[in-house]
Protein backbone atom coordinates (compact mmCIF):
# COMPACT_ATOMS: atom_id res chain seq x y z
CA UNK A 1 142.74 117.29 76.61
CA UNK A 2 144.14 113.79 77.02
CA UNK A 3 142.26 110.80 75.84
CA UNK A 4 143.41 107.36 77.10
CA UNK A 5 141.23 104.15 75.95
CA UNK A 6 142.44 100.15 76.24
CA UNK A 7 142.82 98.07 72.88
CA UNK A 8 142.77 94.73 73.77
CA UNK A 9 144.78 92.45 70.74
CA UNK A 10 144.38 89.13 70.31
CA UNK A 11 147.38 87.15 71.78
CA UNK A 12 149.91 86.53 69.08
CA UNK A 13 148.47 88.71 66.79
CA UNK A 14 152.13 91.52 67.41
CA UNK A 15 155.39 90.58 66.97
CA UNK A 16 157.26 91.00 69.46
CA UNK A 17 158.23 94.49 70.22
CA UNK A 18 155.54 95.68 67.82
CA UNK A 19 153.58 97.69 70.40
CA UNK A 20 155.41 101.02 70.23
CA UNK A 21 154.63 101.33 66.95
CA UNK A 22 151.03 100.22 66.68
CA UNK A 23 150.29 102.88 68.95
CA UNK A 24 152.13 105.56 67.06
CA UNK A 25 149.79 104.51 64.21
CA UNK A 26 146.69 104.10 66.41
CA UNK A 27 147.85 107.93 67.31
CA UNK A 28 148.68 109.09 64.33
CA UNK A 29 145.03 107.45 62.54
CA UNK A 30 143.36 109.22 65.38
CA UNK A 31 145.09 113.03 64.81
CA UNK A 32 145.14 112.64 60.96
CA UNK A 33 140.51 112.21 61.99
CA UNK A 34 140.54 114.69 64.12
CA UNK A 35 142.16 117.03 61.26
CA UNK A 36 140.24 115.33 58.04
CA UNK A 37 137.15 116.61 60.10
CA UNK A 38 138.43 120.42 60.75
CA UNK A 39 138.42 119.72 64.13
CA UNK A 40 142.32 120.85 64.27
CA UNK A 41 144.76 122.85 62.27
CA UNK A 42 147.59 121.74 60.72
CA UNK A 43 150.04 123.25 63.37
CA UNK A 44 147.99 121.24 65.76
CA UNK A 45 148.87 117.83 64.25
CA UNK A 46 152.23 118.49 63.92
CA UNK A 47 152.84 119.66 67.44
CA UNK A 48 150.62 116.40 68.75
CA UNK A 49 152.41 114.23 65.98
CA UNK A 50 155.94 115.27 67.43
CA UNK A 51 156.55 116.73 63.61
CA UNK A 52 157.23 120.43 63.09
CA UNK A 53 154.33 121.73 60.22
CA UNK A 54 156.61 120.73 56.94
CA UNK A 55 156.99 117.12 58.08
CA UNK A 56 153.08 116.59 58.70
CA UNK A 57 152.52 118.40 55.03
CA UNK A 58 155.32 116.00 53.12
CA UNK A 59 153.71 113.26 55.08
CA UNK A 60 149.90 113.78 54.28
CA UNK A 61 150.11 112.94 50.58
CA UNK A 62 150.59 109.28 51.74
CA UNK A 63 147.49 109.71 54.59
CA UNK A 64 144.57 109.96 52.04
CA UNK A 65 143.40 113.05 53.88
CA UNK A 66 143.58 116.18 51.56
CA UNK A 67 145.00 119.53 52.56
CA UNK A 68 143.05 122.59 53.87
CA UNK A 69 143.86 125.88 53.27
CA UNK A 70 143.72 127.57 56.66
CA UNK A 71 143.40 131.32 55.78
CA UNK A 72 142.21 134.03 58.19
CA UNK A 73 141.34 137.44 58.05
CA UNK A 74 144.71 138.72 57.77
CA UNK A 75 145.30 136.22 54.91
CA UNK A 76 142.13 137.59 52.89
CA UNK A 77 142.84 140.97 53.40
CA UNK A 78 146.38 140.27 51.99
CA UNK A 79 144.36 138.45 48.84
CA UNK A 80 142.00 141.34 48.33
CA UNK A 81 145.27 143.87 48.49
CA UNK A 82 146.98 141.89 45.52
CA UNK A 83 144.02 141.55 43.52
CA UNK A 84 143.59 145.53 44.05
CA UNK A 85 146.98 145.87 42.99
CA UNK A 86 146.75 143.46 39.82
CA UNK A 87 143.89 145.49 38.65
CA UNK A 88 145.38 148.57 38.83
CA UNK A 89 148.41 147.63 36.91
CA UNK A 90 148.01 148.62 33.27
CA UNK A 91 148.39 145.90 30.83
CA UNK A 92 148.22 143.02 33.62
CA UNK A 93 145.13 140.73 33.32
CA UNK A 94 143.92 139.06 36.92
CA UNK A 95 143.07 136.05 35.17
CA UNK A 96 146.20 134.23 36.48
CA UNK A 97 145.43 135.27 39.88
CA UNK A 98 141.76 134.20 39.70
CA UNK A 99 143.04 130.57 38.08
CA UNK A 100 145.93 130.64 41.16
CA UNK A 101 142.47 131.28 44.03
CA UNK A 102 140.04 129.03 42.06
CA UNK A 103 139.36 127.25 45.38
CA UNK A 104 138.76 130.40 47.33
CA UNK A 105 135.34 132.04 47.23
CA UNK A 106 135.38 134.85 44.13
CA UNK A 107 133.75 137.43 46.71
CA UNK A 108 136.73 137.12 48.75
CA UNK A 109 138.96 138.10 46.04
CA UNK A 110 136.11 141.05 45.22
CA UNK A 111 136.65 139.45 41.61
């Protein structure tokens, strides 16, 4: 989908030459939204920011939006696996791994 809108600025109010990068901002304010709102992944705003994924995560730090972990159900099943195997490891406690997923749901884990 392409959105186009008009921004009318007061006169005098960009330096000359300024444009090009008022709308990269304007852009970049309107991805960095649509992400903030899990509306996109990061993968999207990279690819719309011209950035590849790396770039848009060293870059979000200075955004004020906070990460989100994007997992699916190849990603949990990977999670449950490890815990499985932590558990059945003599001697190996899964408190590290449970301090490691504190943000993830503890049924997900099956902790």
């Amino acid at each position: 989908m392409k959105l186009a809108f008009e921004l009318n600025v007061p006169d005098g109010a960009l330096a000359p030459g300024a444009e090009a990068e008022l709308l990269r901002s304007v852009k970049q304010q309107a991805i960095l939204k649509l992400y903030a709102d899990d509306r996109i992944t990061t993968g999207e705003v990279a690819g719309a920011l011209g950035l590849t994924r790396i770039q848009f995560l060293d870059l979000l730090p200075s955004t004020g939006v906070k990460f989100h972990v994007e997992l699916d159900e190849e990603d949990f099943a990977g999670l449950r696996q490890s815990a499985m195997n932590m558990r059945a490891r003599p001697g190996v406690e899964c408190s590290r791994l449970r301090q490691q997923s504190s943000e993830l749901p503890g049924a997900v884990l099956g902790l």
